[in-house]
Structure formats: structure tokens, C-alpha cells
Protein backbone atom coordinates (compact mmCIF):
# COMPACT_ATOMS: atom_id res chain seq x y z
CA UNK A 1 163.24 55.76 110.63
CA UNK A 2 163.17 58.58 113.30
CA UNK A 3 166.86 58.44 113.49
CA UNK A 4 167.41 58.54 109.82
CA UNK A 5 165.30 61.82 109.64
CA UNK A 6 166.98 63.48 112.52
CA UNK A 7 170.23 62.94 110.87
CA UNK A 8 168.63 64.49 107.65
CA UNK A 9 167.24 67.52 109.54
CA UNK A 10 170.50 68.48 111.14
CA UNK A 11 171.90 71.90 110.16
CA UNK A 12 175.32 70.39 108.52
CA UNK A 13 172.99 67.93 105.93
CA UNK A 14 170.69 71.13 105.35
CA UNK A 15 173.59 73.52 104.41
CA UNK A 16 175.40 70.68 102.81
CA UNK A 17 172.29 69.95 100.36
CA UNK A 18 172.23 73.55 99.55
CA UNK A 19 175.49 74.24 98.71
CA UNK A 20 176.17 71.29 96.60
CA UNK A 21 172.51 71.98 95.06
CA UNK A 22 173.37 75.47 93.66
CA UNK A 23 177.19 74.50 92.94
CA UNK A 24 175.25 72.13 90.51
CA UNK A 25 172.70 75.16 89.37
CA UNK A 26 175.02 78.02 89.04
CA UNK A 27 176.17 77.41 85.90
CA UNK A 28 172.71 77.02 84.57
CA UNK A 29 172.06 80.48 85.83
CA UNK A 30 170.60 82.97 83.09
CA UNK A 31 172.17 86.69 83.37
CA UNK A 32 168.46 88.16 84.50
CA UNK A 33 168.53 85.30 87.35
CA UNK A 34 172.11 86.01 88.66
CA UNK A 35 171.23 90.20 88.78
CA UNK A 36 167.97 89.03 91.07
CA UNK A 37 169.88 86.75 93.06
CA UNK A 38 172.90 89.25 93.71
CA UNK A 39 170.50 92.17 94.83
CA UNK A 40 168.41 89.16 96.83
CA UNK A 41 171.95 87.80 98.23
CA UNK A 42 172.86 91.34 99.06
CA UNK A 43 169.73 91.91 101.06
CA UNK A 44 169.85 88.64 102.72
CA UNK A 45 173.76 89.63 103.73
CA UNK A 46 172.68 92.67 105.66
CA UNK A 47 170.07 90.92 107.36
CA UNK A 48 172.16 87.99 108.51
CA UNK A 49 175.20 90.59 109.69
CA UNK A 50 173.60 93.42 110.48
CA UNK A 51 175.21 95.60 108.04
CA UNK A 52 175.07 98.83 107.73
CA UNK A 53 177.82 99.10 105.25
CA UNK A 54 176.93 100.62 101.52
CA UNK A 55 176.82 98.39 98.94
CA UNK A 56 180.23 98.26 97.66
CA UNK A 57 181.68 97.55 101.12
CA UNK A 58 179.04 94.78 101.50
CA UNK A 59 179.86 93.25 98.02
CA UNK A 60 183.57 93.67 98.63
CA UNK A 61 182.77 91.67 101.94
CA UNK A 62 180.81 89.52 100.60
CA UNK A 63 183.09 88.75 97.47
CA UNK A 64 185.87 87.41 100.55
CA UNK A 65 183.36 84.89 102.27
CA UNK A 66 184.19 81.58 101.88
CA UNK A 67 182.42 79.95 98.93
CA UNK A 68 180.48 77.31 101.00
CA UNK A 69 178.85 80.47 102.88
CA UNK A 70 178.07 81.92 98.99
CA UNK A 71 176.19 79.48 97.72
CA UNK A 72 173.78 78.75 100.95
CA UNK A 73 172.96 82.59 100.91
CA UNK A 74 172.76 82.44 96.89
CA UNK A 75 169.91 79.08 97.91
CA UNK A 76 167.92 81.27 100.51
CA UNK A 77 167.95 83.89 97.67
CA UNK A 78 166.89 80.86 95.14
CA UNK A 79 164.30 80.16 97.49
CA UNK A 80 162.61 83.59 98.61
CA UNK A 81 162.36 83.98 94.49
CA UNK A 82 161.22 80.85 93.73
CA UNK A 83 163.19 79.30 91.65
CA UNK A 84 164.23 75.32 91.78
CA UNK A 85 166.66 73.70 92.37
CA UNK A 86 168.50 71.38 89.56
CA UNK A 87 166.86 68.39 90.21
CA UNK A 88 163.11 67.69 90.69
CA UNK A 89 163.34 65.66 93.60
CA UNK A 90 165.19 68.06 95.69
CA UNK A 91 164.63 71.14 97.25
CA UNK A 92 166.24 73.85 98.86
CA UNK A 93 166.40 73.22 102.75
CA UNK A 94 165.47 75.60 105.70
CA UNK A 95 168.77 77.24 107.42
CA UNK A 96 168.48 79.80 109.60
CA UNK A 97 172.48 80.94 109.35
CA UNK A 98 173.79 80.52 106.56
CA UNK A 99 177.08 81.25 108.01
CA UNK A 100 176.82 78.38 110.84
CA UNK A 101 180.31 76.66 110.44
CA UNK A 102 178.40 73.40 110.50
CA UNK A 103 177.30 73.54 106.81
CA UNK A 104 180.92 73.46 106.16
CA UNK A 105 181.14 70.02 107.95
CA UNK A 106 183.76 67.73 105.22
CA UNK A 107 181.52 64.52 106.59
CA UNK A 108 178.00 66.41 105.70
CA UNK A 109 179.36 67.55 102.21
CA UNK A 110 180.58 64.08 101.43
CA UNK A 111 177.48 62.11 102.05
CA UNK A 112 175.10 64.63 100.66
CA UNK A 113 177.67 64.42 97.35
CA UNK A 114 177.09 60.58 97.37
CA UNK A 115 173.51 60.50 97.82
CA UNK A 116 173.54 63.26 95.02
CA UNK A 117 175.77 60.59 93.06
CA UNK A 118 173.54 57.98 93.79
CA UNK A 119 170.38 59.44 92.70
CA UNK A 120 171.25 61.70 90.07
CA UNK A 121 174.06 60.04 88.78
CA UNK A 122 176.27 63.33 89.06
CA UNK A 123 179.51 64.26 91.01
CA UNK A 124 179.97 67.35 92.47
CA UNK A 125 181.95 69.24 95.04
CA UNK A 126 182.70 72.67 96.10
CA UNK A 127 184.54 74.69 93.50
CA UNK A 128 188.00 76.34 95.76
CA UNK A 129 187.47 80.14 94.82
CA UNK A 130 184.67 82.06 96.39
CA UNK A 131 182.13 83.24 93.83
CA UNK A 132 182.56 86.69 92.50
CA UNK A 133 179.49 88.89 92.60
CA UNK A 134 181.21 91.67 90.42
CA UNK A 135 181.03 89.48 87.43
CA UNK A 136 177.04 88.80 88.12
């Protein structure tokens, strides 16, 4: 069983989880939620690049990150606020980049979209376009 939560733990599984977690919960967002989690996202942005942009610049940048990058910055936001994730069962998982190229791994995404399958009965994947924060 060691083995099985190693392979749980590992940074890919943890940003995988996340990602496909709020791809499920974003469009269950209310418009109060999404302005706390774009000026929470926005903090957590400087922090993790060391920014010292203004805000437009950083929203411009952070409108052009890849989407899988988004959403595990939109779940530490989730997170430091408190609010759940779409399922019960599941939390949000501990990252410490949210930009580490491994939480883009295809083989992470797919088995954490099976298990999700499995459990919860629902399919998801990770929508093509990265998300707009204008629009939030």
C-alpha cells in the first residue's frame, strides 16, 4: 500500500486532481466567488513569479498561461478561501508550483480523469482555451 500512496503523493497526481477538480467546479462558480478568486489568483501569481508588474500586465500575463497552470492557481486560491471542491470526497491537494510542468503530465491527467469517472460517475478533461480573467 506504500507504493500506491507514493504514486498518489507525486506532484503530477496532485496537480492533476486539482485541475480536473476545478475544471469540474468552475462552472458552478457564483460571480462573488470568481471576483475573490481572481484578486486571490492574482496575489498567488506574484508570489509564485515574483512579479512586480501592475495589475493589468499581471492579468494580461496571466490571461496567456496555459489553462492547466489556471486552474491549479485558481485551486490554491479555492483553498486559502476555503471553499470545496465539487465532490465531498475530494479535496484540493498540496502543490508547491503550480507551474511545475509535471501537473501537465497526459498519463497523470488521464488516470486522475478515470478514477474521477469511476467514483463520481463524471467525465472530464481540460477545456483547450486558457481561462479568461477579464470576464471574472
Amino acid at each position: 500500500m506504500g507504493f500506491l500512496r507514493r504514486l498518489l503523493d507525486m506532484p503530477s497526481f496532485n496537480g492533476a486532481t486539482n485541475a480536473l477538480l476545478i475544471e469540474l467546479a468552475l462552472p458552478e462558480l457564483t460571480e462573488p466567488q470568481r471576483s475573490q478568486l481572481k484578486v486571490r489568483v492574482l496575489e498567488l501569481y506574484k508570489t509564485h513569479t515574483v512579479s512586480d508588474e501592475s495589475t493589468d500586465v499581471i492579468l494580461v500575463q496571466l490571461n496567456q498561461t496555459p489553462r492547466i497552470f489556471q486552474l491549479n492557481m485558481v485551486a490554491l486560491a479555492m483553498k486559502d478561501l476555503g471553499y470545496p471542491p465539487p465532490f465531498r470526497k475530494e479535496k484540493i491537494q498540496k502543490i508547491k508550483n503550480p507551474f511545475d510542468p509535471a501537473h501537465a503530465d497526459e498519463y497523470a491527467l488521464r488516470a486522475v480523469a478515470r478514477r474521477l469517472k469511476w467514483n463520481y460517475g463524471v467525465e472530464v478533461w481540460i477545456a483547450e482555451e486558457p481561462i479568461s480573467f477579464d470576464s471574472w
